[in-house]
Protein backbone atom coordinates (compact mmCIF):
# COMPACT_ATOMS: atom_id res chain seq x y z
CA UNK A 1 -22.25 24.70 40.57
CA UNK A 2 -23.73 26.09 44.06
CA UNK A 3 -21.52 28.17 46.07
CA UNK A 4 -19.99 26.13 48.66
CA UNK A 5 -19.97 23.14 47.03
CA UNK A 6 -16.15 22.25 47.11
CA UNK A 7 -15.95 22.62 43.48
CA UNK A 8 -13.46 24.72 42.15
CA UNK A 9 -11.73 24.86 38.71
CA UNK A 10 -8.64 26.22 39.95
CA UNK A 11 -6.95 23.29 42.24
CA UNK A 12 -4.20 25.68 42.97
CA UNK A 13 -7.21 27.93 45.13
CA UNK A 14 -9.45 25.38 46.03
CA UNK A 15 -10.84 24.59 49.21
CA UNK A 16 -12.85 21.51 50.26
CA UNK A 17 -16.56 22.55 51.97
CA UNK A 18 -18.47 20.45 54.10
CA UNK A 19 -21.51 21.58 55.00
CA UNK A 20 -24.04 20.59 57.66
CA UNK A 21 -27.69 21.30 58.97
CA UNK A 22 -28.92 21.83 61.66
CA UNK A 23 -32.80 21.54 62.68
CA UNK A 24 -35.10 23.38 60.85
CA UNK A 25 -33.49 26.93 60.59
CA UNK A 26 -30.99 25.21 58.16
CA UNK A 27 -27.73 26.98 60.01
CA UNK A 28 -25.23 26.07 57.66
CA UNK A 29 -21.56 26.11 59.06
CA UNK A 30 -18.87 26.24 56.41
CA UNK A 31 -15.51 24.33 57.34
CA UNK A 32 -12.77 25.12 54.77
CA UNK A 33 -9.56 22.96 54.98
CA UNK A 34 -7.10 23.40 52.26
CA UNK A 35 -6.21 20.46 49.90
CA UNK A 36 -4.58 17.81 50.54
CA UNK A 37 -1.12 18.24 48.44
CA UNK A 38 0.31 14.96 46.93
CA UNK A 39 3.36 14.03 44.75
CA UNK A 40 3.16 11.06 42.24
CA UNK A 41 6.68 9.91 41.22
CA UNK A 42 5.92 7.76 38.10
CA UNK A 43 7.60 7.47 34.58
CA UNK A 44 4.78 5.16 32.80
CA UNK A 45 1.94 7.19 31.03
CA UNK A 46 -0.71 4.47 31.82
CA UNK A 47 -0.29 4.10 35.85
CA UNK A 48 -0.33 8.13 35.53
CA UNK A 49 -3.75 8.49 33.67
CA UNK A 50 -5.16 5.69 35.86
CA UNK A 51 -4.25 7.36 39.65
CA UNK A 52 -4.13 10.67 38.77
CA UNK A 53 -8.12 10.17 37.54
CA UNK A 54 -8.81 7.40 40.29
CA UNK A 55 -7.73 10.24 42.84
CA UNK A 56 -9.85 13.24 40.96
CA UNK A 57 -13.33 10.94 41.13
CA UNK A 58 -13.00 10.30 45.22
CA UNK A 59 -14.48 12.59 47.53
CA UNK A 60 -11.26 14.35 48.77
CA UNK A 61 -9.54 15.50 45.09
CA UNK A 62 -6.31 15.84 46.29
CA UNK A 63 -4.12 18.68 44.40
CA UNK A 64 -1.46 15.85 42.41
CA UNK A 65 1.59 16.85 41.50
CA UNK A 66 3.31 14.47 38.91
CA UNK A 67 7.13 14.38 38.37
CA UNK A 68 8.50 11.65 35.87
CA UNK A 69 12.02 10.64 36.89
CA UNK A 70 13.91 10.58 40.09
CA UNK A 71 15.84 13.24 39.42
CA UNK A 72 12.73 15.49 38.87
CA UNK A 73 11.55 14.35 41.85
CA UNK A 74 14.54 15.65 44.29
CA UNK A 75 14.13 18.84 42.64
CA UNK A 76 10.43 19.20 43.37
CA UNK A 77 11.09 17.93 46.88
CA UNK A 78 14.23 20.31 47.67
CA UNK A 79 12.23 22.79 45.82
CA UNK A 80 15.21 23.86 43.23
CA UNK A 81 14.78 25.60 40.27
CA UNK A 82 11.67 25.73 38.90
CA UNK A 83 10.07 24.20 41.79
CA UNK A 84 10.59 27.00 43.67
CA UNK A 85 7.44 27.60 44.79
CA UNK A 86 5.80 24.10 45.08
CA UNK A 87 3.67 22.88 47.60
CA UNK A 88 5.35 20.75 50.03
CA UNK A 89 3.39 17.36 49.38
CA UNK A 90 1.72 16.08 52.58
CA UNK A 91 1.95 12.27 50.69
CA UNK A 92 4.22 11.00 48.28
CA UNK A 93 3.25 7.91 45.71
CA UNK A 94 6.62 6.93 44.48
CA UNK A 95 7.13 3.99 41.81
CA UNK A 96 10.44 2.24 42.42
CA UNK A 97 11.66 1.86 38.94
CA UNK A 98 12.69 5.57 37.82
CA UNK A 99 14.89 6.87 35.29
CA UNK A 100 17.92 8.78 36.25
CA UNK A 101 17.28 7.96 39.79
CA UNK A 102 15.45 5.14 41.17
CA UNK A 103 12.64 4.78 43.77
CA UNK A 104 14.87 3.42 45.80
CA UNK A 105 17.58 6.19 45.69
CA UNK A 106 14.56 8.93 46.18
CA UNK A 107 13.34 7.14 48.96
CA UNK A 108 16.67 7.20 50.94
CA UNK A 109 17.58 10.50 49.75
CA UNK A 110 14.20 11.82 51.29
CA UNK A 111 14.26 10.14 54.42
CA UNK A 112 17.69 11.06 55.06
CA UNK A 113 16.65 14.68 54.79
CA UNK A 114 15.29 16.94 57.89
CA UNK A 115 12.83 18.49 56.52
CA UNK A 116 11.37 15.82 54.04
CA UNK A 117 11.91 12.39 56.04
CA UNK A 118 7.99 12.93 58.09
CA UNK A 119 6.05 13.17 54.61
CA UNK A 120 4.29 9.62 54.40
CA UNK A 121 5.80 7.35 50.87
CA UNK A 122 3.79 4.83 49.48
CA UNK A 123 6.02 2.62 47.50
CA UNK A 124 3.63 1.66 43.92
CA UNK A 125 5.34 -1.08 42.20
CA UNK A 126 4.51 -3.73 40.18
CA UNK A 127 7.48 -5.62 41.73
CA UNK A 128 5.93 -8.67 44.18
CA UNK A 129 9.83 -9.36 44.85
CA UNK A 130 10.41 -10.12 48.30
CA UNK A 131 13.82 -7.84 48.71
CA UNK A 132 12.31 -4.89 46.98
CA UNK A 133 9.18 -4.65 49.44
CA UNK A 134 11.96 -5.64 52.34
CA UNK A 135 14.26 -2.47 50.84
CA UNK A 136 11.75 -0.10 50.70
CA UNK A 137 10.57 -0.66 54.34
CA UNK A 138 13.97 -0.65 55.25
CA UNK A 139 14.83 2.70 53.63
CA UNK A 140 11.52 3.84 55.73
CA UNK A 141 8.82 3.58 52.99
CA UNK A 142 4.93 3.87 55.26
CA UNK A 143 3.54 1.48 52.88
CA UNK A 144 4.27 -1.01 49.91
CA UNK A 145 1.55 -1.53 47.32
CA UNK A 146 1.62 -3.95 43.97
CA UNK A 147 0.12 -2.14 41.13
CA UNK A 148 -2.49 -4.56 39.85
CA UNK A 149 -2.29 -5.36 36.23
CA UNK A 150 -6.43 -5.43 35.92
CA UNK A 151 -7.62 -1.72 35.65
CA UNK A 152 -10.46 -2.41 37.95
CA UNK A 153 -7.83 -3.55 41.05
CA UNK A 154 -5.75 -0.38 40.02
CA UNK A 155 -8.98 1.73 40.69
CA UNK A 156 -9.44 -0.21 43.62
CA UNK A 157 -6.17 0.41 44.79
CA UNK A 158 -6.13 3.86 44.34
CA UNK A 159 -9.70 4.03 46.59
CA UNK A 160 -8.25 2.48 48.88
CA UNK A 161 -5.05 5.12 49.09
CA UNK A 162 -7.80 7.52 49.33
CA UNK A 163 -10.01 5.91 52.03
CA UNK A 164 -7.12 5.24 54.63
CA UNK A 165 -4.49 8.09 53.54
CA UNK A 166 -6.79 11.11 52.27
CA UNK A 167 -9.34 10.69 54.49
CA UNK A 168 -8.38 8.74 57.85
CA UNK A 169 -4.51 9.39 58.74
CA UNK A 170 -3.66 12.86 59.66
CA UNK A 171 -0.56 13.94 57.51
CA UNK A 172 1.56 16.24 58.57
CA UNK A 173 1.88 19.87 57.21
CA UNK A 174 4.96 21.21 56.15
């Protein structure tokens, strides 16, 4: 692949290059911005496969981190143990039912916390209950999706996480 192309093998060093011309010198002007760092909370294999590859074939190929329970989760965010080192995610896609610690009890955990309660949730659930999309805006959720059942919505879906969050809202950095 061409040098400054975005592409990198290694997410954990990549950088995203956009490159312009201008007139007929061809003046290329690198801009490097760092990935964009998101967290996928989600037990089922399926919904995994499905955003983590929906995400990897947009135009922004965010660096996803995926934890499988709740509990995992609160680790990664408070950075114990073996999550030492992790990137603080900029955007966290959190399903609501968990083992060993819900959605729910990740979401108000987080938002209760200082230093995690400004990174953006997006609630994925395949709940259409009324009082689940009401709790998770309550416990300060940014947004509440239904995971479609049809693979093609799901892909749509995910695009559409990437069109407004990846690419028009400015998330913070932590």
């Amino acid at each position: 692949m061409a040098a400054g192309s975005g592409w990198n093998p290694n997410p954990a060093t990549a950088r995203h290059s956009f490159l312009r011309f201008q007139g007929d010198a061809g003046l290329r002007i690198d801009i490097q911005k760092p990935p964009i760092e998101v967290l996928l909370v989600e037990d089922n294999l399926a919904d995994i496969q499905l955003t983590t590859e929906g995400l990897a074939e947009g135009n922004i190929r965010p660096n996803v981190t995926v934890v499988r329970d709740g509990e995992e989760a609160m680790k990664y965010l408070k950075r114990n143990g073996r999550y030492s080192e992790a990137p603080r995610p900029q955007l966290i896609l959190l399903d609501l039912n968990l083992p060993k610690k819900s959605g729910r009890e990740v979401l108000a955990e987080l938002k209760q916390d200082p230093d995690l309660k400004c990174i953006p949730v997006l609630v994925l659930s395949t709940s259409r209950a009324p009082q689940d999309i009401q709790s998770s805006y309550r416990l300060h959720a940014n947004c509440y999706l239904v995971k479609p059942s049809n693979i093609e919505e799901f892909g749509a879906t995910v695009r559409s996480i990437e069109d407004f969050w990846l690419t028009r809202a400015k998330l913070p950095t932590l």
